[in-house]
C-alpha atoms as a PDB file:
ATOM      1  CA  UNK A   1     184.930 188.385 173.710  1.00  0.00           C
ATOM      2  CA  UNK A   2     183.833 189.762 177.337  1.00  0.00           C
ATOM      3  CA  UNK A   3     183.435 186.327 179.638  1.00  0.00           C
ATOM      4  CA  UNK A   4     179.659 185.790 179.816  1.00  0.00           C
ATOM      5  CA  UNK A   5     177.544 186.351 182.640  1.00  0.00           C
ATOM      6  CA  UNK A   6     176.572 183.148 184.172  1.00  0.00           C
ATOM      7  CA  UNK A   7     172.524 182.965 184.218  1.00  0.00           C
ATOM      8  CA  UNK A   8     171.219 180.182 186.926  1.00  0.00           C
ATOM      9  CA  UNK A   9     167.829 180.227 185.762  1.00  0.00           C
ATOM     10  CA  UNK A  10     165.425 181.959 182.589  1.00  0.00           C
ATOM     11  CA  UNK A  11     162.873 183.372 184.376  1.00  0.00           C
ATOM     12  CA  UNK A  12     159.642 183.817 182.138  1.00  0.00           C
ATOM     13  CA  UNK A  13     156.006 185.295 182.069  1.00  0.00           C
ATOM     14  CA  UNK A  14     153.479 185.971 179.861  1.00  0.00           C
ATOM     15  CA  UNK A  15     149.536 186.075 179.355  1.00  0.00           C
ATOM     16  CA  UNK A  16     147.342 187.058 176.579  1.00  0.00           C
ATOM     17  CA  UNK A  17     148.682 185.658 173.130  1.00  0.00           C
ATOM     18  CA  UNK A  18     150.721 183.690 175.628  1.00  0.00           C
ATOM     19  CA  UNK A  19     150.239 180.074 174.298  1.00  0.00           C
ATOM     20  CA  UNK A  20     151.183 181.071 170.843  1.00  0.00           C
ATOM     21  CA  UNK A  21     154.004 181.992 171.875  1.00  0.00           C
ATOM     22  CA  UNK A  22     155.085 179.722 173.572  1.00  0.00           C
ATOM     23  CA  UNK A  23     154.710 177.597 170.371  1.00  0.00           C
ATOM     24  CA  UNK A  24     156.828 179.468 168.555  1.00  0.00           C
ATOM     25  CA  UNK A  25     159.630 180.285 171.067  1.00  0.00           C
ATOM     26  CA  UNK A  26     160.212 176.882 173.227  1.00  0.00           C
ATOM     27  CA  UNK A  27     160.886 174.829 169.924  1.00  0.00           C
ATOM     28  CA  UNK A  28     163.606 177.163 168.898  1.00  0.00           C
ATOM     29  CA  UNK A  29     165.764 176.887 171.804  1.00  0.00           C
ATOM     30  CA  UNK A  30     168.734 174.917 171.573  1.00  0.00           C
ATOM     31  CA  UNK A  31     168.568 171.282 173.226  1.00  0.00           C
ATOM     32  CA  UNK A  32     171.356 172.917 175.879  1.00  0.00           C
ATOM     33  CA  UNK A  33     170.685 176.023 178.020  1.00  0.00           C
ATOM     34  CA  UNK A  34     172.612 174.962 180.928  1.00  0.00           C
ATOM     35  CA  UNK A  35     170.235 176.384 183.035  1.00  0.00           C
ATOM     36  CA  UNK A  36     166.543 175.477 183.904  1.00  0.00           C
ATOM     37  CA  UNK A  37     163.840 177.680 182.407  1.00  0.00           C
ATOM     38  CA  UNK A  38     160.708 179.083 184.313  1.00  0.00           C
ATOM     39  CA  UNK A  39     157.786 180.000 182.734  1.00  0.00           C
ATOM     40  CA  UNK A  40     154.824 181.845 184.145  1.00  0.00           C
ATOM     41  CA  UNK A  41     151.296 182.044 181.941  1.00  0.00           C
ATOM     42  CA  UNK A  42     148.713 182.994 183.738  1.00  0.00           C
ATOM     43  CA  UNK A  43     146.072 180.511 183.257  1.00  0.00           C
ATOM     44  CA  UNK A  44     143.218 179.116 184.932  1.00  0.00           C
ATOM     45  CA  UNK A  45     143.652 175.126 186.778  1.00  0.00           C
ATOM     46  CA  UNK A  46     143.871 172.457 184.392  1.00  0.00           C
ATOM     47  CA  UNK A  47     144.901 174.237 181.155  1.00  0.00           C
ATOM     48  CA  UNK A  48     148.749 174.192 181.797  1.00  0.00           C
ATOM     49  CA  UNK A  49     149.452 170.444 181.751  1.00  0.00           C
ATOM     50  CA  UNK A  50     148.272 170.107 178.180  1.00  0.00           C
ATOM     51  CA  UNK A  51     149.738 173.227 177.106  1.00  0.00           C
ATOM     52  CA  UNK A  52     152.976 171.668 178.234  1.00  0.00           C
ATOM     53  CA  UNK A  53     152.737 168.614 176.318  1.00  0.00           C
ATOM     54  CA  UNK A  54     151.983 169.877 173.463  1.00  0.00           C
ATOM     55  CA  UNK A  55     154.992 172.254 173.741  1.00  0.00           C
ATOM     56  CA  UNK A  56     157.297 169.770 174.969  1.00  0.00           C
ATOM     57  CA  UNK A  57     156.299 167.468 171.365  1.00  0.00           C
ATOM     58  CA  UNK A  58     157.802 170.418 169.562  1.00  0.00           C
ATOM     59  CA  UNK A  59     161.051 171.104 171.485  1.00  0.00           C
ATOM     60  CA  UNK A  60     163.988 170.198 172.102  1.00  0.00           C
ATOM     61  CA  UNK A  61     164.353 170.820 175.557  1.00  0.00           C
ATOM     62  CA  UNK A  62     162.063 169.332 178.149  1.00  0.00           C
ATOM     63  CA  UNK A  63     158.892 171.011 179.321  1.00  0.00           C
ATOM     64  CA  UNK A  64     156.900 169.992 181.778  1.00  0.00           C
ATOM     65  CA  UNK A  65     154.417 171.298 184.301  1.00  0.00           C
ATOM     66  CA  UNK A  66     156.504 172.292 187.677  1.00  0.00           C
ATOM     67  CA  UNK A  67     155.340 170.244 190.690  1.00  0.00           C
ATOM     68  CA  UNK A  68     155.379 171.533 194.432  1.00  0.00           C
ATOM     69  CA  UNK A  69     159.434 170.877 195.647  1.00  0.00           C
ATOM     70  CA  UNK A  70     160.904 169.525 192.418  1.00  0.00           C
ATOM     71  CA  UNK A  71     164.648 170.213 191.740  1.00  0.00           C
ATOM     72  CA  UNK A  72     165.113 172.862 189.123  1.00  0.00           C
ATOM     73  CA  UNK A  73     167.007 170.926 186.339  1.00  0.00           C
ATOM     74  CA  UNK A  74     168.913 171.914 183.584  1.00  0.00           C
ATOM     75  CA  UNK A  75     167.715 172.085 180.103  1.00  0.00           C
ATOM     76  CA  UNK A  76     163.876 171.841 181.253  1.00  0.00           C
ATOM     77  CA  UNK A  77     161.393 174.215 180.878  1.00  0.00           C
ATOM     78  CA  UNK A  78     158.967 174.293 183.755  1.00  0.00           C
ATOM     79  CA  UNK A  79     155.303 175.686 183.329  1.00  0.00           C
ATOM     80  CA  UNK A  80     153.878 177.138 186.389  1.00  0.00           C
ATOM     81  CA  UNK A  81     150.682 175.791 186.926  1.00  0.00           C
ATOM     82  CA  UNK A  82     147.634 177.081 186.234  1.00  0.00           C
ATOM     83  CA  UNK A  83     145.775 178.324 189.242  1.00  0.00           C
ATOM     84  CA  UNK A  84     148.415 177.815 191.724  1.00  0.00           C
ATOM     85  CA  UNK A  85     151.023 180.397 192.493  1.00  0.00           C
ATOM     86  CA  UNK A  86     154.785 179.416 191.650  1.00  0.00           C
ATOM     87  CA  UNK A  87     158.104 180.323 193.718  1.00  0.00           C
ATOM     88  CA  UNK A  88     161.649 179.393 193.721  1.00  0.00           C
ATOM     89  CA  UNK A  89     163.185 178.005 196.666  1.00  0.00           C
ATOM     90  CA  UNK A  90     166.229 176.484 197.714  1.00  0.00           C
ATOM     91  CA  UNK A  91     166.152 173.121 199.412  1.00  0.00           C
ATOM     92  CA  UNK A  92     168.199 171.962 202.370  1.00  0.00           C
ATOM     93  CA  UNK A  93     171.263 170.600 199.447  1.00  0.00           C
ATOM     94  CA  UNK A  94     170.956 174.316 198.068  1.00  0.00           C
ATOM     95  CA  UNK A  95     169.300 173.015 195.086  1.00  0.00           C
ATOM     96  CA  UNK A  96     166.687 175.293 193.020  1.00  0.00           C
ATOM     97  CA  UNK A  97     163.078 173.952 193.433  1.00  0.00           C
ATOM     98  CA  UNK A  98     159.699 174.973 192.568  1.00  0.00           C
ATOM     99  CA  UNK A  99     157.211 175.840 195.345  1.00  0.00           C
ATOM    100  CA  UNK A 100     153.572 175.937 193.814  1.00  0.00           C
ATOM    101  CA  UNK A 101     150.697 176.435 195.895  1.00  0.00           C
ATOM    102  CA  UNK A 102     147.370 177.488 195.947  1.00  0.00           C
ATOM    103  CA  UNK A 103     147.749 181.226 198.261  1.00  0.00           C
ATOM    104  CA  UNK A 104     144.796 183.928 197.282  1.00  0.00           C
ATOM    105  CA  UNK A 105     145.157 185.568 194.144  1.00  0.00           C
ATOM    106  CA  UNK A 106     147.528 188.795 193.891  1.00  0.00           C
ATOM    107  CA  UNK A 107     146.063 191.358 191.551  1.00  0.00           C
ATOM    108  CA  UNK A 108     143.773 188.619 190.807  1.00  0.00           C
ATOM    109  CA  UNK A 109     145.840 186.449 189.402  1.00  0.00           C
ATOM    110  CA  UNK A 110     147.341 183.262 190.327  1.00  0.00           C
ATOM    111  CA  UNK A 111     149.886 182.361 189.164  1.00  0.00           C
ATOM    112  CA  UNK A 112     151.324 185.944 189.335  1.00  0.00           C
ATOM    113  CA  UNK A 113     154.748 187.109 188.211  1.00  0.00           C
ATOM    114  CA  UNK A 114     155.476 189.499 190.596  1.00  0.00           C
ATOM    115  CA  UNK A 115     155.537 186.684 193.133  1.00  0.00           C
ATOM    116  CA  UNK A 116     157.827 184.386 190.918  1.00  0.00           C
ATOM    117  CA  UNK A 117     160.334 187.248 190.278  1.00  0.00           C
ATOM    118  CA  UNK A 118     160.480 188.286 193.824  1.00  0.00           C
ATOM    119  CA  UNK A 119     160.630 185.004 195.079  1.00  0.00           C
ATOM    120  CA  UNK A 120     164.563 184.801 193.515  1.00  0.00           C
ATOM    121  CA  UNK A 121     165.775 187.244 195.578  1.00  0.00           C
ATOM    122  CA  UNK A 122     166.236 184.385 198.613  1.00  0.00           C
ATOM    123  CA  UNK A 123     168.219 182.147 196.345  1.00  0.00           C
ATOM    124  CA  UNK A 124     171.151 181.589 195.991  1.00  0.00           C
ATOM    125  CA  UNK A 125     171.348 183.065 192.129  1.00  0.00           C
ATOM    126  CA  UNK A 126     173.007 185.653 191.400  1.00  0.00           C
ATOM    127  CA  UNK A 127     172.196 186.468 187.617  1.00  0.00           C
ATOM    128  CA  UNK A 128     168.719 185.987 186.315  1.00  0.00           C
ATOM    129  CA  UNK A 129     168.084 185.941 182.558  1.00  0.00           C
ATOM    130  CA  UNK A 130     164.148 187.834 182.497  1.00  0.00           C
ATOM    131  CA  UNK A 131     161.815 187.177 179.064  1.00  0.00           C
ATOM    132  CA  UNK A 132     158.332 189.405 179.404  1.00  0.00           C
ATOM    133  CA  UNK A 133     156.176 188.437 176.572  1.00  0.00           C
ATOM    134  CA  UNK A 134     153.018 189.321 175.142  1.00  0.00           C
ATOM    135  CA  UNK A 135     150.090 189.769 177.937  1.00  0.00           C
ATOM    136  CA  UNK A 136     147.239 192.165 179.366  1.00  0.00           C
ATOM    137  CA  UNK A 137     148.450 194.108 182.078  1.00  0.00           C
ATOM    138  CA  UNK A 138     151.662 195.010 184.314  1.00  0.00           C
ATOM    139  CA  UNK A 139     152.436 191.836 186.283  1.00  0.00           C
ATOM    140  CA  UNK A 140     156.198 191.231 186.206  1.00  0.00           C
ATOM    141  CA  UNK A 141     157.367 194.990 186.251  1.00  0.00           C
ATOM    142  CA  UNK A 142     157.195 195.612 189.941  1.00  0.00           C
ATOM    143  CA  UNK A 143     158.829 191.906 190.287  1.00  0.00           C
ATOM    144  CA  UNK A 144     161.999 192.636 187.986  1.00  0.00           C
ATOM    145  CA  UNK A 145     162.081 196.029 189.666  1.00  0.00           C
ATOM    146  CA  UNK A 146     162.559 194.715 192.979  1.00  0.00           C
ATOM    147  CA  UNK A 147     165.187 191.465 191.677  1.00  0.00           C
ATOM    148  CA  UNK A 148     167.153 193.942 189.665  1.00  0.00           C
ATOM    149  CA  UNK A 149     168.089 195.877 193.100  1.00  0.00           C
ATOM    150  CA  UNK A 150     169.604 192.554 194.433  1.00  0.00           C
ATOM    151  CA  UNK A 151     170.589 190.302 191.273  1.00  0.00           C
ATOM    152  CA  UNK A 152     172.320 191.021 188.332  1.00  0.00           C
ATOM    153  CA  UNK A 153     169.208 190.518 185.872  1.00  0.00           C
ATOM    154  CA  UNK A 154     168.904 190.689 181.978  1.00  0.00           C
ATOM    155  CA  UNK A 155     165.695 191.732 180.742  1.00  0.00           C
ATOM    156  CA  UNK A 156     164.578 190.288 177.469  1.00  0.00           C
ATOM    157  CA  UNK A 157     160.972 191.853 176.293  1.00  0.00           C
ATOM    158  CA  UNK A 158     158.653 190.916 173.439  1.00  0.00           C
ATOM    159  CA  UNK A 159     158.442 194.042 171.210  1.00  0.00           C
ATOM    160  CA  UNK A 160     155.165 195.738 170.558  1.00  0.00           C
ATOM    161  CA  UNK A 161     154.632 194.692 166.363  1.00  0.00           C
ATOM    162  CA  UNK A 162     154.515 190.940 167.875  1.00  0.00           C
ATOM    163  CA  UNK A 163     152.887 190.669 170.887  1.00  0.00           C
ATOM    164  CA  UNK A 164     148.829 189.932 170.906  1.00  0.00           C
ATOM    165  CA  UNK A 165     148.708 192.284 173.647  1.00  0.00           C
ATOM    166  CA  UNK A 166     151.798 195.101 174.646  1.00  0.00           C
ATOM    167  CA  UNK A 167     150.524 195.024 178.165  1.00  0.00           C
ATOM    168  CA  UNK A 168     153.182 193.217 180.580  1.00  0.00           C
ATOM    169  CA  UNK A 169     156.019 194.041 177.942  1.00  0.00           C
ATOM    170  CA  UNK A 170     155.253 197.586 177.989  1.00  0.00           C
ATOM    171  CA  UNK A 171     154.866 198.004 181.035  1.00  0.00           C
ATOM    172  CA  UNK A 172     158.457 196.668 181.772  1.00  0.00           C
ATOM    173  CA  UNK A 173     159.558 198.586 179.006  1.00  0.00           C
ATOM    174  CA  UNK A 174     158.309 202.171 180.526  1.00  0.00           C
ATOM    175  CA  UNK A 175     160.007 201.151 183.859  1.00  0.00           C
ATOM    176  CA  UNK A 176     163.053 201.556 182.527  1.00  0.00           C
ATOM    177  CA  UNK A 177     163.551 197.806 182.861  1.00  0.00           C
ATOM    178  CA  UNK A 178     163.825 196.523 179.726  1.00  0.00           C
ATOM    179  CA  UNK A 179     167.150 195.722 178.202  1.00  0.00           C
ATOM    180  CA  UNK A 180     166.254 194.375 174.927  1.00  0.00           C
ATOM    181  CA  UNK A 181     163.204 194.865 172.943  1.00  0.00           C
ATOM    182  CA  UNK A 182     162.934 191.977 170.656  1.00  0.00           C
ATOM    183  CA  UNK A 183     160.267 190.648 167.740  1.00  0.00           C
ATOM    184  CA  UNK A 184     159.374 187.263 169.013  1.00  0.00           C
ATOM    185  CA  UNK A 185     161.060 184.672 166.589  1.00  0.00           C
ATOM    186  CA  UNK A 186     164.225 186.877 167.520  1.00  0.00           C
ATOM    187  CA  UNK A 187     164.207 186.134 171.380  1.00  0.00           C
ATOM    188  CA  UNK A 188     165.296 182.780 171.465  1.00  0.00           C
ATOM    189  CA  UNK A 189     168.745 183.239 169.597  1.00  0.00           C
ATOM    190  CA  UNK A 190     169.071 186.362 172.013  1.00  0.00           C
ATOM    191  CA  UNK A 191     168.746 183.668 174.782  1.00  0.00           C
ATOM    192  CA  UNK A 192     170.970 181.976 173.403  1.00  0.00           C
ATOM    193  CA  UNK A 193     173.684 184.652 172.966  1.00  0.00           C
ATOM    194  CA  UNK A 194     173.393 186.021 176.689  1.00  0.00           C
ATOM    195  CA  UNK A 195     174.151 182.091 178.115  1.00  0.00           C
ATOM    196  CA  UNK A 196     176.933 182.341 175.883  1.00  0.00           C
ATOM    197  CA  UNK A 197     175.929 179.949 173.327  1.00  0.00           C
END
């Protein structure tokens, strides 16, 4: 048994066929990650609160919506909002917290993965567990490509037979970025396994 990498955060995105799987995936996490969980689906203002009650109901962790400058907490899943962009920051106690603001769109979209993945590169964290699920388009690749030069990452993507749409996850995938390809009721054990549980 090789020691296990120590993850400070799960770093998440996802868009079309998003929702659902979220559905499926939060609940079967274990009630202990150690680590706090980012998750990036692009939607429009106003959708994201609901979508993280409903999730948090079914889980065992806690999900929530992230709010601008909240300390990243263990065990709790935090749902960028929709319409705002999301970062991670470091506060003056060198805590993890979430930076969401409004900022144009990038690619036209907002929130936007790239900006969430890139925006780890000025913490303090030096392993990053990535999860690209289903979505339309490439947002995330160019993100992971440019953490993975400074951070020790673990890419985790959705594979093609169970994503809605084999947009983000491919394009990940053809980057060379991918380390795992995964069917989606598989991903959460895989988790799991890399925190060492």
């Amino acid at each position: 048994m090789g020691k296990a990498t120590k993850y400070g955060i799960i770093a998440l995105a996802c868009s079309t066929g998003g929702p659902q799987a979220l559905h499926t995936l939060l609940p079967m996490l274990p009630e202990h990650l150690g680590v706090p969980m980012v998750v990036l689906q692009h939607m429009p203002s106003g959708f994201t609160h609901s979508l993280a009650e409903r999730v948090d109901g079914m889980s065992k962790l806690t999900v929530k919506e992230a709010t601008d400058k909240e300390v990243l907490l263990p065990d709790t899943v935090y749902i960028a909002q929709g319409g705002k962009h999301l970062e991670i920051g470091m506060n003056s106690s060198n805590k993890l917290i979430a930076k969401v603001y409004e900022g144009p769109p990038i690619n036209n979209l907002r929130p936007n993965a790239d900006v969430m993945y890139e925006s780890l590169i000025d913490t303090n964290v030096e392993s990053v567990l990535c999860v690209v699920l289903t979505g339309m388009g490439s947002d995330g690749a160019k993100g992971i490509a440019e953490l993975k030069e400074k951070k020790n990452v673990y890419c985790i993507t959705q594979n093609e037979q169970t994503c809605v749409v084999y947009g983000m996850p491919r394009a990940v995938e053809e980057a060379g970025l991918s380390d795992v390809s995964v069917p989606l009721k598989q991903i959460a054990e895989t988790i799991s396994k890399k925190l060492g549980g």
